[in-house]
PDB file of N, CA and C in Angstrom:
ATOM      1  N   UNK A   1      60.453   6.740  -7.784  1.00  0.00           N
ATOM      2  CA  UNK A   1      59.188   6.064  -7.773  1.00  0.00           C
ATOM      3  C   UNK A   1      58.439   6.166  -6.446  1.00  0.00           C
ATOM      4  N   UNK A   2      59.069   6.301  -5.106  1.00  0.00           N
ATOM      5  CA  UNK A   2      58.727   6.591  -4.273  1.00  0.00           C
ATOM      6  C   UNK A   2      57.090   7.634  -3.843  1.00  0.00           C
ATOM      7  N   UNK A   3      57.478   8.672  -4.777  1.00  0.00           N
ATOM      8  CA  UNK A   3      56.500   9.788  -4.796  1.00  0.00           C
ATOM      9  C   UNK A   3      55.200   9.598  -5.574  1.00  0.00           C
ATOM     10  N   UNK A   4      55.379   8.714  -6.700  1.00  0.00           N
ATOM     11  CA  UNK A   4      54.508   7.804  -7.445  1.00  0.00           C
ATOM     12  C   UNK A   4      53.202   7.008  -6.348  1.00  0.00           C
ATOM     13  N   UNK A   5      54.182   6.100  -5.928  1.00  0.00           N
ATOM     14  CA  UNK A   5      53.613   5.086  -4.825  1.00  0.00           C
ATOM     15  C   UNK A   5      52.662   5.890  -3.958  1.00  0.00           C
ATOM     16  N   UNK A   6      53.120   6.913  -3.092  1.00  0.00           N
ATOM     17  CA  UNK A   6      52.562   7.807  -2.166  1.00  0.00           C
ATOM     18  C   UNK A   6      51.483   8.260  -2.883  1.00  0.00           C
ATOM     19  N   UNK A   7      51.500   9.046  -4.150  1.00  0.00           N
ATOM     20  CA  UNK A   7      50.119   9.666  -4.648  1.00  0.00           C
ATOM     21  C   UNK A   7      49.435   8.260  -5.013  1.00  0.00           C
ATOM     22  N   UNK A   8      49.932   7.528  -5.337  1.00  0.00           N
ATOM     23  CA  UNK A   8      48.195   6.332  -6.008  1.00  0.00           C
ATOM     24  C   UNK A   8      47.859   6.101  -4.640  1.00  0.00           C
ATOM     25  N   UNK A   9      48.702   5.331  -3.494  1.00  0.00           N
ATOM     26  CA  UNK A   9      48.122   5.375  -2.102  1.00  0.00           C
ATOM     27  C   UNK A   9      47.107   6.135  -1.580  1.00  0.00           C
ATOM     28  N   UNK A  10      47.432   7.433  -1.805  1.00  0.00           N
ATOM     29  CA  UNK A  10      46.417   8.391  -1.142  1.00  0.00           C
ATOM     30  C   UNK A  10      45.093   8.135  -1.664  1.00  0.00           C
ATOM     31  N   UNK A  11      45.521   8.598  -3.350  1.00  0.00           N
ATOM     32  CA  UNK A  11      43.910   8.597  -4.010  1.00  0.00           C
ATOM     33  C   UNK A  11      43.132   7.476  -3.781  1.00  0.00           C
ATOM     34  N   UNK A  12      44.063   5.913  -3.494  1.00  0.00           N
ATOM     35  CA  UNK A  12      42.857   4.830  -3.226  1.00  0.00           C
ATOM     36  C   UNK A  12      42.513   5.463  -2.224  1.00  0.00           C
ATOM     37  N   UNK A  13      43.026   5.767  -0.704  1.00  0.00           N
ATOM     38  CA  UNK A  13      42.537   6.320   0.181  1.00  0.00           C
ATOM     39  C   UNK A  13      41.264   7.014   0.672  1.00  0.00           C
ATOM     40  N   UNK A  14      41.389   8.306  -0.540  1.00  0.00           N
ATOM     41  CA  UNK A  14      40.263   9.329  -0.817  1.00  0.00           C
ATOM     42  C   UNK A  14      39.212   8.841  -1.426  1.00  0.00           C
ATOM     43  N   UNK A  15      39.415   7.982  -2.711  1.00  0.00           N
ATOM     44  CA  UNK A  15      38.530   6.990  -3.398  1.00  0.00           C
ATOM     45  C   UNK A  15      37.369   6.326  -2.595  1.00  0.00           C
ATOM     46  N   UNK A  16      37.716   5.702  -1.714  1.00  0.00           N
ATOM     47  CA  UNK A  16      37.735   4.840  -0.356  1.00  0.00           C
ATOM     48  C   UNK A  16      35.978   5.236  -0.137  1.00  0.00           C
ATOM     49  N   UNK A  17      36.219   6.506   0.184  1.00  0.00           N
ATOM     50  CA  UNK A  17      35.066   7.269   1.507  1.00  0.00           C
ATOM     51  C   UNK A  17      34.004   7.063   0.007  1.00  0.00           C
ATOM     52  N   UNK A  18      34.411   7.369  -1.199  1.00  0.00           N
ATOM     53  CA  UNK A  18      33.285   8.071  -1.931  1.00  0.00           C
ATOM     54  C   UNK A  18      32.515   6.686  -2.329  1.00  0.00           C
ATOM     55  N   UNK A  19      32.952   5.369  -2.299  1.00  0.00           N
ATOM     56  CA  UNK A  19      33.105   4.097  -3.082  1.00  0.00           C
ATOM     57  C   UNK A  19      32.355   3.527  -1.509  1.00  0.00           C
ATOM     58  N   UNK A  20      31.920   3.881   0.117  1.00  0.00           N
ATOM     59  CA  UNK A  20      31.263   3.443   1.042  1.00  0.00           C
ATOM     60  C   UNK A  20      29.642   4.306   0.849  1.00  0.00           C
ATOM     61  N   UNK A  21      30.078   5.581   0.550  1.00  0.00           N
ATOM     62  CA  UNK A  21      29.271   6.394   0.865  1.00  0.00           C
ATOM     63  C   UNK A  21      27.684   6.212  -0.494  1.00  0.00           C
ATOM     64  N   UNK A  22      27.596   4.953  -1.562  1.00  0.00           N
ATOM     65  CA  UNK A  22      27.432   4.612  -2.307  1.00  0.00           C
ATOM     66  C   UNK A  22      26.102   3.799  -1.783  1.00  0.00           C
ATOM     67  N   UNK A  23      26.724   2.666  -0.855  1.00  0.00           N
ATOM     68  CA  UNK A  23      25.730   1.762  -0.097  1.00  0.00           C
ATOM     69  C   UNK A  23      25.179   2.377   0.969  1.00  0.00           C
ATOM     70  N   UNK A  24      25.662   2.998   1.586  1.00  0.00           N
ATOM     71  CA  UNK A  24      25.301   3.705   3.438  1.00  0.00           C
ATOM     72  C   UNK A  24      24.218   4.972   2.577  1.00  0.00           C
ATOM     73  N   UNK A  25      24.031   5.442   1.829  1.00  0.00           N
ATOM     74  CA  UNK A  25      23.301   6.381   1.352  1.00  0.00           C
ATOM     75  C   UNK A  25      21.776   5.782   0.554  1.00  0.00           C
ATOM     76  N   UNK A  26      22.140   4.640   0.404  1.00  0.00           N
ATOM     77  CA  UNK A  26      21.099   3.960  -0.669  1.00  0.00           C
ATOM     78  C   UNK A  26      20.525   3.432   0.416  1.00  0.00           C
ATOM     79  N   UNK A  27      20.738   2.300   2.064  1.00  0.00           N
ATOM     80  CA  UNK A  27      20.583   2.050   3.001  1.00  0.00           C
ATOM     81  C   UNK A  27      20.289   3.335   3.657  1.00  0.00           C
ATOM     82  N   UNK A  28      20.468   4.662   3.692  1.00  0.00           N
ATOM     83  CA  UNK A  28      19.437   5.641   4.788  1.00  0.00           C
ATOM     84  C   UNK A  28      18.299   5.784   3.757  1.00  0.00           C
ATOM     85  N   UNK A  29      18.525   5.949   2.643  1.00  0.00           N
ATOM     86  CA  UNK A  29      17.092   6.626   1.966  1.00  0.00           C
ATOM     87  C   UNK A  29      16.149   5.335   1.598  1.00  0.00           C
ATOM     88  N   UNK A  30      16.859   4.150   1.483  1.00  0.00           N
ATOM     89  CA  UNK A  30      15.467   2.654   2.073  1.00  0.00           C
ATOM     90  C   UNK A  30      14.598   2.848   3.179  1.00  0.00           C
ATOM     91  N   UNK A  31      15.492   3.320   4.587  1.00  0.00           N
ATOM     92  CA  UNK A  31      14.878   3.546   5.396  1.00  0.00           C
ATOM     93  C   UNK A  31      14.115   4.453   5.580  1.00  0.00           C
ATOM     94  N   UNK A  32      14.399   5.863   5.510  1.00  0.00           N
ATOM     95  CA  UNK A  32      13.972   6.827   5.403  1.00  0.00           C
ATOM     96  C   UNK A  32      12.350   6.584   4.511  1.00  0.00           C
ATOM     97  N   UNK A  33      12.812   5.933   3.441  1.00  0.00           N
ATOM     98  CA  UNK A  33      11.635   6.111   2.826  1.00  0.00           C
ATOM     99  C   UNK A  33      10.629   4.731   3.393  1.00  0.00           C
ATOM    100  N   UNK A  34      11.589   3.459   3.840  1.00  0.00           N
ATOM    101  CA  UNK A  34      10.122   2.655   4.798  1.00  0.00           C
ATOM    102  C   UNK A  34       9.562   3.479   5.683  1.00  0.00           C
ATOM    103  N   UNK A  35      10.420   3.833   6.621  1.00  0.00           N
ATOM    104  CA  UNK A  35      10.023   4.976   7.521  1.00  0.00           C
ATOM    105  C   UNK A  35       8.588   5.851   7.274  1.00  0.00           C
ATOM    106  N   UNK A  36       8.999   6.628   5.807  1.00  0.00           N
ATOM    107  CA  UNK A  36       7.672   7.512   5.816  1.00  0.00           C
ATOM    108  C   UNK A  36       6.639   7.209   5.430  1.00  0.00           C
ATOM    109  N   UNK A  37       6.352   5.956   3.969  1.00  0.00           N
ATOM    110  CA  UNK A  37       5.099   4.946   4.272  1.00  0.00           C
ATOM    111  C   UNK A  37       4.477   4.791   4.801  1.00  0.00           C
ATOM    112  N   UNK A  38       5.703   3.633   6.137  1.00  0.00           N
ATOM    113  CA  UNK A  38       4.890   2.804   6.843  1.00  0.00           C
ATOM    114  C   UNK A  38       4.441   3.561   7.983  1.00  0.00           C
ATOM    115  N   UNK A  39       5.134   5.187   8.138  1.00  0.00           N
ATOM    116  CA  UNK A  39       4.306   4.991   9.386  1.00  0.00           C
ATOM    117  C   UNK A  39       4.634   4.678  10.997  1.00  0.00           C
ATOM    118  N   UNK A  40       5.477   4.268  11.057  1.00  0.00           N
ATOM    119  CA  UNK A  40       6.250   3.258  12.015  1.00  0.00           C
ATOM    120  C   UNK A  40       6.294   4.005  13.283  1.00  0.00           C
ATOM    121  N   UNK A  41       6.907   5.461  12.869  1.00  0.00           N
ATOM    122  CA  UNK A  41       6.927   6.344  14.321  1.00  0.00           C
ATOM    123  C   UNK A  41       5.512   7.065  14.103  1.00  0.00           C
ATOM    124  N   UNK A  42       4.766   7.299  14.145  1.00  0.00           N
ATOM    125  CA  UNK A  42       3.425   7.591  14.159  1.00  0.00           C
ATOM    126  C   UNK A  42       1.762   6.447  14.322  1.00  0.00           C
ATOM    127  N   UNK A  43       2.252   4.928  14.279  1.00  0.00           N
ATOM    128  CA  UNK A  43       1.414   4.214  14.472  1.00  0.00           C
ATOM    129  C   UNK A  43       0.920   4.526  15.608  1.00  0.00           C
ATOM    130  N   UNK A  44      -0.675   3.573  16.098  1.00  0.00           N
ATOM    131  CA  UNK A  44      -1.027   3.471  17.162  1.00  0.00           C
ATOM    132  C   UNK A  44      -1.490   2.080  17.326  1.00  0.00           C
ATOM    133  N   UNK A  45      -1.823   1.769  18.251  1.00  0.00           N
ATOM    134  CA  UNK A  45      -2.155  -0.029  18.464  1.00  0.00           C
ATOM    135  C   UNK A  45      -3.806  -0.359  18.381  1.00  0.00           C
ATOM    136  N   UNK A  46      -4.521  -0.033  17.500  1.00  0.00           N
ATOM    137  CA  UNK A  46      -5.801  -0.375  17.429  1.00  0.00           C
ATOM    138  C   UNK A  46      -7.006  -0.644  18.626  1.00  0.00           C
ATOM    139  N   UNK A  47      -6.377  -1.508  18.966  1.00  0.00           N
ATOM    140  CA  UNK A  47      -6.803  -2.737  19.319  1.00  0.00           C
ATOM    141  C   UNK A  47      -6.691  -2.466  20.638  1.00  0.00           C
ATOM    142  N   UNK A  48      -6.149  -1.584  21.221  1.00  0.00           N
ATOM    143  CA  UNK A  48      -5.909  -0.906  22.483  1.00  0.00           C
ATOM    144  C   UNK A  48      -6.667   0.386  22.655  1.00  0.00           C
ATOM    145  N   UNK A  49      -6.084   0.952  22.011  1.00  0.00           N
ATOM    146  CA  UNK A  49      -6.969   2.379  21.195  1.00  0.00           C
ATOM    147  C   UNK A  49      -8.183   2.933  21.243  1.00  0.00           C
ATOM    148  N   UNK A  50      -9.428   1.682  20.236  1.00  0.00           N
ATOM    149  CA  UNK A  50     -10.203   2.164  19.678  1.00  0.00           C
ATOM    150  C   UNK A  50     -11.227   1.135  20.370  1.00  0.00           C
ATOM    151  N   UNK A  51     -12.237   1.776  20.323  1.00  0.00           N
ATOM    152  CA  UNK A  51     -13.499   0.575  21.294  1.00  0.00           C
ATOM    153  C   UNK A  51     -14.595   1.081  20.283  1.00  0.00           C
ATOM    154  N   UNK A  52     -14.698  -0.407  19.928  1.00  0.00           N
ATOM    155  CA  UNK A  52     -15.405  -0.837  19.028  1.00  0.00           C
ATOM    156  C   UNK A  52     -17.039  -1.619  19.656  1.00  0.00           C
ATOM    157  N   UNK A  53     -17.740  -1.438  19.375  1.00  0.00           N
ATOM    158  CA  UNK A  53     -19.158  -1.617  20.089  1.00  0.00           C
ATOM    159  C   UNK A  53     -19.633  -2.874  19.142  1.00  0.00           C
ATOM    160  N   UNK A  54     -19.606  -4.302  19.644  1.00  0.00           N
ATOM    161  CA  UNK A  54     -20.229  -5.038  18.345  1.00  0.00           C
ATOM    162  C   UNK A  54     -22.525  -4.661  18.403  1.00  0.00           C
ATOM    163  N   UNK A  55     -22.669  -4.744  17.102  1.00  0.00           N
ATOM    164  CA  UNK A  55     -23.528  -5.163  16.932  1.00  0.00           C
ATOM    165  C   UNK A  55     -24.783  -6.443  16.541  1.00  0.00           C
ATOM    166  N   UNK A  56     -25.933  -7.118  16.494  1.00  0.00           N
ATOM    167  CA  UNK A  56     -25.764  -7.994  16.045  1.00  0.00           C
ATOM    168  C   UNK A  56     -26.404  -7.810  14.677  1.00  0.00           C
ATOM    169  N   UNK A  57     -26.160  -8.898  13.472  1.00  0.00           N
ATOM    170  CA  UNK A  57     -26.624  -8.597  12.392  1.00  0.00           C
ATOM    171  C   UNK A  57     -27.675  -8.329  11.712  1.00  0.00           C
ATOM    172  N   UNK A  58     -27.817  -7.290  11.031  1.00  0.00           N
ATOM    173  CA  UNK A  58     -29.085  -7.304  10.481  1.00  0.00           C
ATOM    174  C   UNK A  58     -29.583  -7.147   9.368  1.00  0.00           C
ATOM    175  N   UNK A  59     -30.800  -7.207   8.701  1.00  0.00           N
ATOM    176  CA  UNK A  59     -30.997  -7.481   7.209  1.00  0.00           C
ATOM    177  C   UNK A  59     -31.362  -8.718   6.749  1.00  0.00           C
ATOM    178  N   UNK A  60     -31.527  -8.796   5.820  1.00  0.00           N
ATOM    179  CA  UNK A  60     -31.731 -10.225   4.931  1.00  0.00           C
ATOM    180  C   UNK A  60     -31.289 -10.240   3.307  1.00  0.00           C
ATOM    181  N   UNK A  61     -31.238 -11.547   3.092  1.00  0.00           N
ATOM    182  CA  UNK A  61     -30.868 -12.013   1.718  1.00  0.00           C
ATOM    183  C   UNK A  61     -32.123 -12.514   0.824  1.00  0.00           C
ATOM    184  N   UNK A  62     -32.451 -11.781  -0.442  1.00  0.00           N
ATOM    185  CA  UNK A  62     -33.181 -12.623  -1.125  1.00  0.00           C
ATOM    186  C   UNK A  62     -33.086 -13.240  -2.328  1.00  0.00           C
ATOM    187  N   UNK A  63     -33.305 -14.347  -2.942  1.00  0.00           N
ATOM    188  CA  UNK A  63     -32.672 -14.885  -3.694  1.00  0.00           C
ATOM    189  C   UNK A  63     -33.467 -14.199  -5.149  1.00  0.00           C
ATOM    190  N   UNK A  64     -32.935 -13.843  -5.895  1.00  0.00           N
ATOM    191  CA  UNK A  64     -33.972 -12.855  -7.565  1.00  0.00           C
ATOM    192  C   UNK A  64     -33.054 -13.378  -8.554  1.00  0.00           C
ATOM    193  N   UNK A  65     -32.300 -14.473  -8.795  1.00  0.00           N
ATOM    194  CA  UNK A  65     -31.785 -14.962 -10.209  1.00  0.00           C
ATOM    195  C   UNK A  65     -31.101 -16.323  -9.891  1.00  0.00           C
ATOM    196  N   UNK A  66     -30.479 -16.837 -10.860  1.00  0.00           N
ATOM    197  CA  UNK A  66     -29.820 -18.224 -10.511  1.00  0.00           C
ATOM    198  C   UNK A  66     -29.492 -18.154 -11.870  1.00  0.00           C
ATOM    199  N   UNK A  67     -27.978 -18.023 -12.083  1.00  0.00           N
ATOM    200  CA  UNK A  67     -27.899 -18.201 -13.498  1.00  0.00           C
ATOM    201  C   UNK A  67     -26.444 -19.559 -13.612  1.00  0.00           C
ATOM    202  N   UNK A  68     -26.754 -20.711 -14.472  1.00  0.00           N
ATOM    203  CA  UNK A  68     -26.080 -21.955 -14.350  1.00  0.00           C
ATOM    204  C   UNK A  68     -25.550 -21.823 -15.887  1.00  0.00           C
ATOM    205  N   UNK A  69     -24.046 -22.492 -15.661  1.00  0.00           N
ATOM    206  CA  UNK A  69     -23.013 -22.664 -17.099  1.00  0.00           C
ATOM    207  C   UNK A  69     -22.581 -20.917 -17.571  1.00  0.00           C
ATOM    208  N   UNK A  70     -23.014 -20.915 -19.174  1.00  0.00           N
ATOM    209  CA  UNK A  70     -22.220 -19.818 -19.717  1.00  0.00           C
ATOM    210  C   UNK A  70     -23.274 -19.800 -20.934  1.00  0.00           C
ATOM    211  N   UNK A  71     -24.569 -20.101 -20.167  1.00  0.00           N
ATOM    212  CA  UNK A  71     -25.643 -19.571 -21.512  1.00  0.00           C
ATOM    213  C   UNK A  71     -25.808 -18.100 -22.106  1.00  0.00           C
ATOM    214  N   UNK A  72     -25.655 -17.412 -20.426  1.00  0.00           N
ATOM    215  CA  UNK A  72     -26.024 -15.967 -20.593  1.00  0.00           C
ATOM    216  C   UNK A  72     -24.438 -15.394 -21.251  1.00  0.00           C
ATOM    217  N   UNK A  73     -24.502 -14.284 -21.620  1.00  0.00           N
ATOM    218  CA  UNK A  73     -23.269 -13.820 -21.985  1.00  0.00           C
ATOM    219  C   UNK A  73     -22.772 -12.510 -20.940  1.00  0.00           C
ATOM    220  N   UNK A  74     -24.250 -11.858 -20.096  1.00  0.00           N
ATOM    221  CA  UNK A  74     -24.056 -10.814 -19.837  1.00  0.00           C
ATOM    222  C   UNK A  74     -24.675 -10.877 -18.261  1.00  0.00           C
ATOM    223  N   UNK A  75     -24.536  -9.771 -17.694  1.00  0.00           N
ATOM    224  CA  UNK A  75     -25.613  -9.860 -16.440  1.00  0.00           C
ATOM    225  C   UNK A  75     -26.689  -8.762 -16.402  1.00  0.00           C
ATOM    226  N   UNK A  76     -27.591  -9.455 -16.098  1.00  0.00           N
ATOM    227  CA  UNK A  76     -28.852  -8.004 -16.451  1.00  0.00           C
ATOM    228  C   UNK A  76     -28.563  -7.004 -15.509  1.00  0.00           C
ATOM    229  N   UNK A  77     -28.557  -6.085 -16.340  1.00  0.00           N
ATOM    230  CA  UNK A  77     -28.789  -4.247 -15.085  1.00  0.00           C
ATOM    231  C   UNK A  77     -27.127  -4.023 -15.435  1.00  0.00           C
ATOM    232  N   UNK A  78     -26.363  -4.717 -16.190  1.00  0.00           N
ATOM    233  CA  UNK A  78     -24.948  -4.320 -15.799  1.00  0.00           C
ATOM    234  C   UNK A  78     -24.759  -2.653 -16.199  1.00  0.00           C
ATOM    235  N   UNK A  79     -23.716  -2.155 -15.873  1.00  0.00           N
ATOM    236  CA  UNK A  79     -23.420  -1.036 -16.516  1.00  0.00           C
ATOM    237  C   UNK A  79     -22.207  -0.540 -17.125  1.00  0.00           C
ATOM    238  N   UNK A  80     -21.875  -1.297 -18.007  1.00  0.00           N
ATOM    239  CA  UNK A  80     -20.648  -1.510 -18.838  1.00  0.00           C
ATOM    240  C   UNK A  80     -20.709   0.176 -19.644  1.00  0.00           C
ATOM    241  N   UNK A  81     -21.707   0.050 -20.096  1.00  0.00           N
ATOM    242  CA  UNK A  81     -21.683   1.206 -21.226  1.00  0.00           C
ATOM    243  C   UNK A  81     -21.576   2.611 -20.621  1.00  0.00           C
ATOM    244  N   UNK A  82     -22.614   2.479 -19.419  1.00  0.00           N
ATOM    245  CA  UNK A  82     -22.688   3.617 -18.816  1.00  0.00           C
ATOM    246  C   UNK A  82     -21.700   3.309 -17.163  1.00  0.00           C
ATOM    247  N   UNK A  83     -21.316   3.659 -17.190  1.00  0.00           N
ATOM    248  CA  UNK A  83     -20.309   3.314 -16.047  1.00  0.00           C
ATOM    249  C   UNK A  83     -20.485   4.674 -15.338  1.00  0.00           C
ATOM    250  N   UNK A  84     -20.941   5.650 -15.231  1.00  0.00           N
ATOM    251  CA  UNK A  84     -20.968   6.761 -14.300  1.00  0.00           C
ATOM    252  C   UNK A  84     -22.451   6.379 -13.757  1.00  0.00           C
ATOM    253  N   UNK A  85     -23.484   5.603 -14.151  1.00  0.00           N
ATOM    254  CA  UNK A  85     -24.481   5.939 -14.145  1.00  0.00           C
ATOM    255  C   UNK A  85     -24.422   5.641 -12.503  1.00  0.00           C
ATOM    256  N   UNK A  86     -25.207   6.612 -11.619  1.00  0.00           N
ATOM    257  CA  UNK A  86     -25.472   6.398  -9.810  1.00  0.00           C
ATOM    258  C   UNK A  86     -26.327   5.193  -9.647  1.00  0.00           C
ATOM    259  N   UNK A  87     -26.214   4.273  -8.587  1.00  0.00           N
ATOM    260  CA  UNK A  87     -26.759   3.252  -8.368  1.00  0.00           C
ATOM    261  C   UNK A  87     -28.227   3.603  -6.739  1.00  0.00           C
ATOM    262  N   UNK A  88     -29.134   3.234  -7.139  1.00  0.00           N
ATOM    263  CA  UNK A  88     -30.184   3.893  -6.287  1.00  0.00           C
ATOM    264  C   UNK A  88     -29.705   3.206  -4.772  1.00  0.00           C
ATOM    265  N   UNK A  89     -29.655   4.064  -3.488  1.00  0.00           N
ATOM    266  CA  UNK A  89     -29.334   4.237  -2.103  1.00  0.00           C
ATOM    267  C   UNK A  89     -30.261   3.721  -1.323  1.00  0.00           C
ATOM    268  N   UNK A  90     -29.896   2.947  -0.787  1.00  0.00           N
ATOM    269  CA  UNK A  90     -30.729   1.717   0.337  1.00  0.00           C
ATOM    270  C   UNK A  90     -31.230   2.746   1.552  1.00  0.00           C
ATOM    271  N   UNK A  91     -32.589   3.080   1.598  1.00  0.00           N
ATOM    272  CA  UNK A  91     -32.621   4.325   2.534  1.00  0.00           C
ATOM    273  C   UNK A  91     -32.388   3.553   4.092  1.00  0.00           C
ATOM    274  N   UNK A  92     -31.692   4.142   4.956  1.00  0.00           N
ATOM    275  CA  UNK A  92     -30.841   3.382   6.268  1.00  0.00           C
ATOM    276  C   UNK A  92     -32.134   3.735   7.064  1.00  0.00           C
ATOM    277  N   UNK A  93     -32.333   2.830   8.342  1.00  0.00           N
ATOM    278  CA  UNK A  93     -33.243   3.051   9.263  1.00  0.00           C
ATOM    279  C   UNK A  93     -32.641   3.611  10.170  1.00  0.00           C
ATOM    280  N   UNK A  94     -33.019   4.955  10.457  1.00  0.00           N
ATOM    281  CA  UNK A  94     -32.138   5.466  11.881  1.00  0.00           C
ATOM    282  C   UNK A  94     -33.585   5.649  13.247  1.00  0.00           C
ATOM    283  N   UNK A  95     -32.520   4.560  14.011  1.00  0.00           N
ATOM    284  CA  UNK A  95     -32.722   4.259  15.076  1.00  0.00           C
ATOM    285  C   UNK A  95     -32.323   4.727  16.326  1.00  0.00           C
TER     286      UNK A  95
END
């Protein structure tokens, strides 16, 4: 029985590596793959970085509807049906 004992020994042995290598493989490719997402070795710090120029605001708001409760069913101008249709471009003042 001796020789018995020795071979199941081993194979738990050998068993062993393949039964670690299960978690430690699932744990590099988590990382690996936060890693390539996020980004992490390739970030930069913004906020250090980039210089940002404030401006102050401009434009205005005008008020063209007021709609109260759930009389209406719809909103005028929507574009449900036509959904590709282009929406006309606010011509920008360049200054």
């Amino acid at each position: 029985m001796p020789q018995l004992r020795q071979a199941t020994e081993s194979s738990e042995g050998g068993a062993g590596w393949l039964l670690a290598a299960g978690p430690v493989s699932a744990a590099a490719l988590y990382a690996a793959l936060y890693r390539y997402y996020r980004n992490t070795d390739k970030s930069h710090q913004y906020e250090k970085e980039t210089a940002v120029t404030s401006q102050p605001v401009t434009g205005s708001d005008t008020k063209v509807d007021e709609v109260r409760g759930t009389t209406r069913k719809s909103v005028q101008g929507d574009n449900v049906r036509n959904h590709r249709q282009r929406v006309r471009r606010v011509a920008a003042n360049s200054e």
